[in-house]
N, C-alpha and C. Protein backbone atom coordinates (compact mmCIF):
# COMPACT_ATOMS: atom_id res chain seq x y z
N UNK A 1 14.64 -2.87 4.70
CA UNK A 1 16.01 -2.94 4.25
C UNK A 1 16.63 -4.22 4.79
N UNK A 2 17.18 -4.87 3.37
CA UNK A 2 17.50 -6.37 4.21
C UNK A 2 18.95 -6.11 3.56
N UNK A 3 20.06 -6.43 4.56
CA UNK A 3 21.38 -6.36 4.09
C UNK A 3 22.25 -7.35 5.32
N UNK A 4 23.75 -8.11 4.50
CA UNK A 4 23.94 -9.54 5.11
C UNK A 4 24.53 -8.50 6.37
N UNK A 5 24.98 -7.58 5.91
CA UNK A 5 25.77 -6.38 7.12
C UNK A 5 25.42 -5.89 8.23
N UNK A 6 23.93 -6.51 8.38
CA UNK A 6 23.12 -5.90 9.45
C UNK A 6 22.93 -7.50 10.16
N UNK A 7 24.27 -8.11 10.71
CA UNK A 7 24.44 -9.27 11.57
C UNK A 7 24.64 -8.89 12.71
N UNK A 8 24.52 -9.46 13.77
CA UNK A 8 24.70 -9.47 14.87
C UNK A 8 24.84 -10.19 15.81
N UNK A 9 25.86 -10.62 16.98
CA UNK A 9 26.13 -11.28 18.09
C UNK A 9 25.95 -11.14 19.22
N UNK A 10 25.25 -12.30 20.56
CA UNK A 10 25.35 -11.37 21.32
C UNK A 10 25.16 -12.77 22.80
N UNK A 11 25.48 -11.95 24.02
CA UNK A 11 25.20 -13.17 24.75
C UNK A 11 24.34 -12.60 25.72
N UNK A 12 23.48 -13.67 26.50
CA UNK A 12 22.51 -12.93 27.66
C UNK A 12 22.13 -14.29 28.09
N UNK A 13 21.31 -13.56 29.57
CA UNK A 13 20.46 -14.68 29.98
C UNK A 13 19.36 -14.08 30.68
N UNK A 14 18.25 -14.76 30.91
CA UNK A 14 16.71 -14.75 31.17
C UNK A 14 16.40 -15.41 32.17
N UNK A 15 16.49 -14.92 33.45
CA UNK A 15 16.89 -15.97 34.69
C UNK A 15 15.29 -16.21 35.05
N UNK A 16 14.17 -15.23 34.83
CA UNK A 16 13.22 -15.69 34.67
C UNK A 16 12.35 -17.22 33.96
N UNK A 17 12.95 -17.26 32.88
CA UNK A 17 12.86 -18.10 31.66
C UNK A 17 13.77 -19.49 31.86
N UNK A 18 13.28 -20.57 32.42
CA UNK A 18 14.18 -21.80 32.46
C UNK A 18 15.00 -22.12 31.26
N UNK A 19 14.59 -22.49 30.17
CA UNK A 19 15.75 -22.82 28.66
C UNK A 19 16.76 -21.27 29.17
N UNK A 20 16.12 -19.94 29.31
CA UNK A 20 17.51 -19.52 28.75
C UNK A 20 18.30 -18.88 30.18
N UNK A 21 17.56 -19.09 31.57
CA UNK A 21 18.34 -18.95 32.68
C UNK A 21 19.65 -18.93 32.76
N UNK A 22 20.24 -19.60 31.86
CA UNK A 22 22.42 -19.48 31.43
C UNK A 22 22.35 -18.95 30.77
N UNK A 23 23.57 -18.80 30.51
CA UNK A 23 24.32 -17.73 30.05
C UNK A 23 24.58 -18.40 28.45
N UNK A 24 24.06 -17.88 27.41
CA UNK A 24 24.06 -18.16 26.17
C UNK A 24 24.05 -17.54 25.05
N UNK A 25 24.23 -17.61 23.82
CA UNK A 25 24.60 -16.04 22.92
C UNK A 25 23.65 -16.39 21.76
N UNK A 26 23.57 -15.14 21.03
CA UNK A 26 22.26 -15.78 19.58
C UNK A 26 23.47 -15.06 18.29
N UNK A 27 23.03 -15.40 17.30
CA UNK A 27 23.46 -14.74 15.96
C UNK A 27 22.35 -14.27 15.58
N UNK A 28 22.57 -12.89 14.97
CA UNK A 28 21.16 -11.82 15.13
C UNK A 28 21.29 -11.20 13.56
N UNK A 29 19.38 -11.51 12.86
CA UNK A 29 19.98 -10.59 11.43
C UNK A 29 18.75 -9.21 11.73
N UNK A 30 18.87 -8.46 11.75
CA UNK A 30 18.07 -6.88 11.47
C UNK A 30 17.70 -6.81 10.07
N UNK A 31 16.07 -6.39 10.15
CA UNK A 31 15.40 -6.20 9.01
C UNK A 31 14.68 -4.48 9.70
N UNK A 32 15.18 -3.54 8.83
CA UNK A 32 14.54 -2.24 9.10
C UNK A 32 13.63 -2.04 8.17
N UNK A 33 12.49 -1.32 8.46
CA UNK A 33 11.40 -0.37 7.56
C UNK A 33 11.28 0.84 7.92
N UNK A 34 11.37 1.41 7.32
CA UNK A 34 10.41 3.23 7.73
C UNK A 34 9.09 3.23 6.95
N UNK A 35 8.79 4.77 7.86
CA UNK A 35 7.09 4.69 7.25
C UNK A 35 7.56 6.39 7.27
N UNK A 36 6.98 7.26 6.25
CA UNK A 36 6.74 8.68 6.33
C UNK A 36 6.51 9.64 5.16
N UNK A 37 7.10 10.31 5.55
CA UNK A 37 6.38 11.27 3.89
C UNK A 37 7.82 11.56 2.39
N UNK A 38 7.55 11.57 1.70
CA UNK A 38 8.52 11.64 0.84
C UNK A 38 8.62 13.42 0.74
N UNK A 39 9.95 13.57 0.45
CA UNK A 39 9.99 15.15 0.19
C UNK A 39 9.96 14.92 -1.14
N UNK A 40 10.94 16.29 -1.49
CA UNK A 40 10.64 17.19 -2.88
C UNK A 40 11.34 16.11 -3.96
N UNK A 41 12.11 15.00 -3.52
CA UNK A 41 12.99 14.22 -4.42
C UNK A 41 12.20 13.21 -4.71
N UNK A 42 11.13 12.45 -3.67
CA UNK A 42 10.01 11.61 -3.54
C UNK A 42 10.90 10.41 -2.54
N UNK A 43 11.75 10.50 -1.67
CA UNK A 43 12.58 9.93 -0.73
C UNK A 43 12.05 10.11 0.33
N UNK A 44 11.77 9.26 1.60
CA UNK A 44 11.69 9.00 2.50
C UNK A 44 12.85 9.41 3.48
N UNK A 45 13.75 8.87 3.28
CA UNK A 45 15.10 8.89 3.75
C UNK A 45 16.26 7.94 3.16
N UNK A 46 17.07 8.65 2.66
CA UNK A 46 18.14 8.33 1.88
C UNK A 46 19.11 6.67 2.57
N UNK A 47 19.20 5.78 2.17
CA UNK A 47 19.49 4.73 2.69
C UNK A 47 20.87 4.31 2.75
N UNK A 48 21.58 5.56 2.72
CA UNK A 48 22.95 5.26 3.38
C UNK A 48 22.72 6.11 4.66
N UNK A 49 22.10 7.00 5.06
CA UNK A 49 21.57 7.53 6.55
C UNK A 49 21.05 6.58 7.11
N UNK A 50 20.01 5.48 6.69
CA UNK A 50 19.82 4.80 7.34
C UNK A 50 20.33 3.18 7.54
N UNK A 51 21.13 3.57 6.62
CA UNK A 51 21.90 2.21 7.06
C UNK A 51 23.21 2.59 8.15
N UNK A 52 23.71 3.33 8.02
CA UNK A 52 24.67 4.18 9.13
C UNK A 52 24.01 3.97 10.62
N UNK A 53 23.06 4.41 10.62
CA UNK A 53 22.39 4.41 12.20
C UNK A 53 21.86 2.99 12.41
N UNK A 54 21.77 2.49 11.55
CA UNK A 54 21.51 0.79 12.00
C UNK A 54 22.72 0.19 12.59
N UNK A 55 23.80 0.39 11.77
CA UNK A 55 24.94 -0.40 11.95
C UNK A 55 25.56 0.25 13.19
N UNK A 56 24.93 1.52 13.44
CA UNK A 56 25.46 2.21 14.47
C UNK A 56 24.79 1.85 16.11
N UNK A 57 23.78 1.46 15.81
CA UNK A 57 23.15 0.54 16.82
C UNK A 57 23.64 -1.02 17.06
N UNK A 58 23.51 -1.37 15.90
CA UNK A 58 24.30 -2.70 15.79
C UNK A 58 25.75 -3.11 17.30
N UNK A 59 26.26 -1.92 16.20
CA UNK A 59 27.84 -1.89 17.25
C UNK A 59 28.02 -1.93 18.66
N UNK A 60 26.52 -1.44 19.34
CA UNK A 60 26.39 -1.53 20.40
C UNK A 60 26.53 -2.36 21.08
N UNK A 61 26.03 -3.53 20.73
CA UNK A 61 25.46 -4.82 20.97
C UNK A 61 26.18 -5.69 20.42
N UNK A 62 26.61 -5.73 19.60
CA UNK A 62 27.35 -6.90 18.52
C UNK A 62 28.92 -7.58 19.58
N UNK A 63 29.06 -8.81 19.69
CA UNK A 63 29.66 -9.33 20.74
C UNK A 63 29.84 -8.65 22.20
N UNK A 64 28.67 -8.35 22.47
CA UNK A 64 28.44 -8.30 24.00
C UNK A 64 27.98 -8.97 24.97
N UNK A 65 28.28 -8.95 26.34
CA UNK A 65 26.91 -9.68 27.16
C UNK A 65 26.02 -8.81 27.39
N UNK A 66 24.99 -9.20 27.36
CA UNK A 66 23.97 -7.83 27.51
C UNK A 66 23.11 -8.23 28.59
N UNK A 67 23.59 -6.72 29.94
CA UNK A 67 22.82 -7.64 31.33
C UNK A 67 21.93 -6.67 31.47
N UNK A 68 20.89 -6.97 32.25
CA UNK A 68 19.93 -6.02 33.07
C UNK A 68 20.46 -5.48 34.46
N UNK A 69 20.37 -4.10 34.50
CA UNK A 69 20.88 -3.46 35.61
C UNK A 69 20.87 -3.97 36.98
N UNK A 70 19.46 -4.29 36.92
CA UNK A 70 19.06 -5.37 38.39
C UNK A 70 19.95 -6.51 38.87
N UNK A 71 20.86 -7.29 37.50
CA UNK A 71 22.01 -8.03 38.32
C UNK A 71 23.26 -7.45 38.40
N UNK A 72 23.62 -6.38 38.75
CA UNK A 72 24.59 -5.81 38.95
C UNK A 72 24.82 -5.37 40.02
N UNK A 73 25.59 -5.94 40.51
CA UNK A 73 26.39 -5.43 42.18
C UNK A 73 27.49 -4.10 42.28
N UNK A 74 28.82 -4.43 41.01
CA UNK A 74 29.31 -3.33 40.52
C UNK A 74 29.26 -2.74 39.36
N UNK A 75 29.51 -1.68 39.02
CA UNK A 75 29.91 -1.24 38.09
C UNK A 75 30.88 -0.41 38.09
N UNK A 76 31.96 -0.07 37.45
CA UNK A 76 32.80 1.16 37.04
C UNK A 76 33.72 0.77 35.39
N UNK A 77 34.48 1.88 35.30
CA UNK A 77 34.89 2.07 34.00
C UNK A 77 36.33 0.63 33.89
N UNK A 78 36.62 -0.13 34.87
CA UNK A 78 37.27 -1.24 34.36
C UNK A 78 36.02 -2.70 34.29
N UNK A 79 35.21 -2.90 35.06
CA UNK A 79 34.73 -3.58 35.60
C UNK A 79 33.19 -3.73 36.05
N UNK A 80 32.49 -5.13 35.57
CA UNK A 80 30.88 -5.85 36.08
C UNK A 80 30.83 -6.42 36.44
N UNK A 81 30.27 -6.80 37.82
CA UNK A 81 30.17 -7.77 38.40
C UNK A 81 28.65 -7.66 38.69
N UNK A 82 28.35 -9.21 38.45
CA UNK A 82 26.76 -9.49 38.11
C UNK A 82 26.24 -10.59 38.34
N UNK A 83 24.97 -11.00 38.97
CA UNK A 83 24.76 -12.12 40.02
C UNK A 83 23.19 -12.46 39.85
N UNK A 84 22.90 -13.75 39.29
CA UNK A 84 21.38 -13.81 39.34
C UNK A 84 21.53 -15.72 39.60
N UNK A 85 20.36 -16.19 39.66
CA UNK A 85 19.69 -17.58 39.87
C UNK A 85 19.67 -18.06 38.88
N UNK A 86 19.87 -18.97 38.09
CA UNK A 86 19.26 -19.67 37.01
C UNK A 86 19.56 -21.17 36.89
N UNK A 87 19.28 -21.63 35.95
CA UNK A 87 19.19 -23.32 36.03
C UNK A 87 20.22 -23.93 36.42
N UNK A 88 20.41 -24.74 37.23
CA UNK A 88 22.00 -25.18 38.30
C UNK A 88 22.41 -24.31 39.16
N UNK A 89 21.81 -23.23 39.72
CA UNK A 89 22.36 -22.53 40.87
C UNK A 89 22.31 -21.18 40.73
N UNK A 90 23.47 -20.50 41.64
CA UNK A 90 23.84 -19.20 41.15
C UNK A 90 25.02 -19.15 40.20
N UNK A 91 25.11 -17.60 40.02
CA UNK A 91 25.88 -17.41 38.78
C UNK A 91 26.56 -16.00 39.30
N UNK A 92 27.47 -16.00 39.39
CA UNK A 92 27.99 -14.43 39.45
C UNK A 92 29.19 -14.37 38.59
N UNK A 93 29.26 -13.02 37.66
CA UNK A 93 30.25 -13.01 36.73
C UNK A 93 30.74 -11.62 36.81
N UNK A 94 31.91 -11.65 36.53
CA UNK A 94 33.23 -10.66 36.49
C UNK A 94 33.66 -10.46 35.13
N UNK A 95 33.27 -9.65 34.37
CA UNK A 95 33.93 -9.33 33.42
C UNK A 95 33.74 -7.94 32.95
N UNK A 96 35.06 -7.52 31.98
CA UNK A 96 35.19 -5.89 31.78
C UNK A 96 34.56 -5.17 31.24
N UNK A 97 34.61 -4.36 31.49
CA UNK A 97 33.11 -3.55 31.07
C UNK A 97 32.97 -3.49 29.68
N UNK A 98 34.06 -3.15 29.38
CA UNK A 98 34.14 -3.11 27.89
C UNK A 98 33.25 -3.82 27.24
N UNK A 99 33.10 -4.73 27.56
CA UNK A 99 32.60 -6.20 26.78
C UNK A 99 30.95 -6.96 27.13
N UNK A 100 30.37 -5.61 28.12
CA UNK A 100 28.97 -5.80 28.57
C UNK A 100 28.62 -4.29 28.28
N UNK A 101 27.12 -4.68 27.88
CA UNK A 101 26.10 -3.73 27.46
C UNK A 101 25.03 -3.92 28.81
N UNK A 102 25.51 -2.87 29.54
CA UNK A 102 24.36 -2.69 31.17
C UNK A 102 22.74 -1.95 30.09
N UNK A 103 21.88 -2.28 30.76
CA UNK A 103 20.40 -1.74 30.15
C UNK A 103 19.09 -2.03 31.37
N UNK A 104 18.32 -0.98 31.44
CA UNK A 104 17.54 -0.94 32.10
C UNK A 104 15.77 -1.65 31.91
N UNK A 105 16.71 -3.06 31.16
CA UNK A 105 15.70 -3.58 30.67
C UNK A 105 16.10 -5.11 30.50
N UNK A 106 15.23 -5.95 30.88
CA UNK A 106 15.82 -7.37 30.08
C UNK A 106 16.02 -8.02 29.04
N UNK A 107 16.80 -8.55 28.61
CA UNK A 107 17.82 -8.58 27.76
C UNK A 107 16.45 -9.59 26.64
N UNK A 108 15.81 -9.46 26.33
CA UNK A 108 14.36 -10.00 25.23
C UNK A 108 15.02 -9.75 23.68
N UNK A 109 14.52 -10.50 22.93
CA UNK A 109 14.69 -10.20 22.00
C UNK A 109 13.38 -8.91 21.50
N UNK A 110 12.59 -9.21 22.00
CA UNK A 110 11.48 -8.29 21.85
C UNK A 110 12.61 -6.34 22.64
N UNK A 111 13.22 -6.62 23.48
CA UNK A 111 13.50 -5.34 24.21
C UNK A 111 14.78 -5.03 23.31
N UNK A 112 15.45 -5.76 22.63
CA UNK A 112 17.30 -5.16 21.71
C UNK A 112 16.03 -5.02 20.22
N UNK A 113 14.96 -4.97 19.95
CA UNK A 113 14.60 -4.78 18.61
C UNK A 113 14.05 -3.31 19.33
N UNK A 114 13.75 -2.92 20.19
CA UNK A 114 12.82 -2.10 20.48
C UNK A 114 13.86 -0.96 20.64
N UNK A 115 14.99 -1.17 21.59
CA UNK A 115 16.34 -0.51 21.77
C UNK A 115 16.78 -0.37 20.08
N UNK A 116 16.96 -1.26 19.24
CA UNK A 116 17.35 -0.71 18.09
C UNK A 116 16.87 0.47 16.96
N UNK A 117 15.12 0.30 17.23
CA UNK A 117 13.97 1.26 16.73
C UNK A 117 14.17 2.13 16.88
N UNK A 118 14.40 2.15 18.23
CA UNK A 118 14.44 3.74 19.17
C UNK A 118 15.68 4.65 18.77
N UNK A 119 17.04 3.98 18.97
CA UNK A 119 18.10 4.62 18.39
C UNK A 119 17.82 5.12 16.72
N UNK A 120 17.61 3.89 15.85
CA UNK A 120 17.09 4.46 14.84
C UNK A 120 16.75 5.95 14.40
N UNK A 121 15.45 5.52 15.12
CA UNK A 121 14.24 6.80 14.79
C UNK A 121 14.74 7.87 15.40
N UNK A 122 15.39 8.36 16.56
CA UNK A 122 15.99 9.37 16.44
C UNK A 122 17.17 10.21 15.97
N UNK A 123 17.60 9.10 15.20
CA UNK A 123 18.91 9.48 13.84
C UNK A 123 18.43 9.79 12.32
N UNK A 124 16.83 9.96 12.96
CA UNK A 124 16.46 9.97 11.07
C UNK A 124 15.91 11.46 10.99
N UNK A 125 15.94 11.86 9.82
CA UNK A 125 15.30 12.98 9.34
C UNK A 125 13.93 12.97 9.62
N UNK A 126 13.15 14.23 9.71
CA UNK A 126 11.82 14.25 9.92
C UNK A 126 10.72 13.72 9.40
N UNK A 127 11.26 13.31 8.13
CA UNK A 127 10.11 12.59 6.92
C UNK A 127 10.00 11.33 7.65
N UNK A 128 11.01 10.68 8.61
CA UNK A 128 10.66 9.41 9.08
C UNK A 128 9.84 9.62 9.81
N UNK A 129 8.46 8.52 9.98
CA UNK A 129 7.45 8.70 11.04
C UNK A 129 7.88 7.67 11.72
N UNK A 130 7.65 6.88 11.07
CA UNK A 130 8.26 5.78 12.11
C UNK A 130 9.10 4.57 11.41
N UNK A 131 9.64 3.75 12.69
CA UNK A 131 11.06 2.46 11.90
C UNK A 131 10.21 1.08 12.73
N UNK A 132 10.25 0.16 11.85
CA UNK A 132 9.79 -1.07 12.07
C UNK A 132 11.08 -1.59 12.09
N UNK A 133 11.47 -2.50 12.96
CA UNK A 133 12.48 -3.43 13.29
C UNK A 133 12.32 -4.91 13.63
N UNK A 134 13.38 -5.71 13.11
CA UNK A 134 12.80 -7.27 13.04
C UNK A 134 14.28 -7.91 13.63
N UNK A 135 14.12 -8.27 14.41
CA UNK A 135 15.63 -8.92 15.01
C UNK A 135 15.27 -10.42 14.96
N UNK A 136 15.86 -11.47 14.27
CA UNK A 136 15.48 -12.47 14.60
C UNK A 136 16.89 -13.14 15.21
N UNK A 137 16.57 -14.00 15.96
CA UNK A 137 17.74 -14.88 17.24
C UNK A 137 17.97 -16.35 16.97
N UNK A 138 16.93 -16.75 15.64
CA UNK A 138 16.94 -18.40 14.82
C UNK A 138 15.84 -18.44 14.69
N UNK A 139 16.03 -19.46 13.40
CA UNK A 139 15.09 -20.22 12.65
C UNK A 139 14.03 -19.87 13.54
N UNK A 140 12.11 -19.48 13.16
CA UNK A 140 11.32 -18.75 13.70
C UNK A 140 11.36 -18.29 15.38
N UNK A 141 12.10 -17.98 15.80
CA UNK A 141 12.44 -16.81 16.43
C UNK A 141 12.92 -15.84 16.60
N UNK A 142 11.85 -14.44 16.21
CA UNK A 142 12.38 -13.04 16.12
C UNK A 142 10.88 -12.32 16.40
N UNK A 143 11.23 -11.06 17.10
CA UNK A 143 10.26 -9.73 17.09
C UNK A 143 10.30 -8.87 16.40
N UNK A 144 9.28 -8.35 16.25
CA UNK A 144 9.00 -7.27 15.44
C UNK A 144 8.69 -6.04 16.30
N UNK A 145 8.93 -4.87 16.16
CA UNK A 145 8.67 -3.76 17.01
C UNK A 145 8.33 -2.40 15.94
N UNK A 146 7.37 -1.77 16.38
CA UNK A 146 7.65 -0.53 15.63
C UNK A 146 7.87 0.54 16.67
N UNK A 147 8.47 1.90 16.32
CA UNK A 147 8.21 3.04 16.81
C UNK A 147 8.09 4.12 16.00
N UNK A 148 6.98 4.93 16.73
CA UNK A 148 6.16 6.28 15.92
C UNK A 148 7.05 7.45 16.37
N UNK A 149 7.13 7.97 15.59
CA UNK A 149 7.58 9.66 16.18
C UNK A 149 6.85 10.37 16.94
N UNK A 150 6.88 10.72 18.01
CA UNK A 150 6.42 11.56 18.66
C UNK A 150 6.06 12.96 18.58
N UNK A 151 5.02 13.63 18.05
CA UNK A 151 4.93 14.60 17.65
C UNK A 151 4.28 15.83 18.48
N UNK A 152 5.05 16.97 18.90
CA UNK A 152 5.02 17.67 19.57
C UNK A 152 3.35 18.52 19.36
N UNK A 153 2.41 18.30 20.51
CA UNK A 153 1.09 18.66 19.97
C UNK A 153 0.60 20.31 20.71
């Protein structure tokens, strides 16, 4: 499913990673697939359900900073304060919570396609087996991720 509506903004940094050690933002487009069985109509899943839970993931993320838990000193419901190394020094930033996405993961483009899958696939009906997701961050750079349903054995 390719639609211009499934845009996205976002800022982060990779203190690991020298180019993106600062603090810098991407413009993001989402390409979804499902994989599964068609019911009695011959539908997979109806594609205003799944465009709903895309955009509903989207929102998450869409003009945020998006930090990894590990640089976080505070947190509460006004307020982040967040502190890592990267190219020219340290960095510690203060801003409202509102406006950061905390995650127990680093902020990859490979890890917000994988975070998007995941939300996905558990907003879909059972016929979905699984959602392929494609986040790209520019001109050939983007991941691809899939996730399978987990099936209770």
């Amino acid at each position: 499913m390719e639609d211009d509506s499934l845009n996205f903004d976002y800022a982060h940094f990779l203190p690991a990673i020298e180019k993106c050690s600062t603090i810098h933002g991407h413009s993001s487009r989402v390409i979804v697939e499902v994989e599964g069985v068609k019911d009695a109509n011959g539908v997979i899943v109806d594609f205003g359900i799944l465009k709903k839970a895309v955009r509903e993931a989207i929102a998450k993320i869409d003009h945020k900073l998006i930090i990894c838990r590990k640089y976080v000193s505070r947190l509460d419901s006004e307020k982040v304060v967040a502190s890592f190394t990267g190219r020219g020094g340290e960095y510690r930033l203060e801003i409202p919570a509102s406006q950061a996405l905390i995650t127990d993961f680093e902020s990859t483009v490979e890890n917000i396609a994988t975070l998007i899958s995941e939300y996905v696939l558990d907003r879909m009906p059972g016929t979905v087996l699984a959602v392929k997701v494609s986040v790209s961050e520019g001109i050939g750079k983007s991941a691809e991720v899939v996730t399978i349903r987990r099936r209770n054995v």
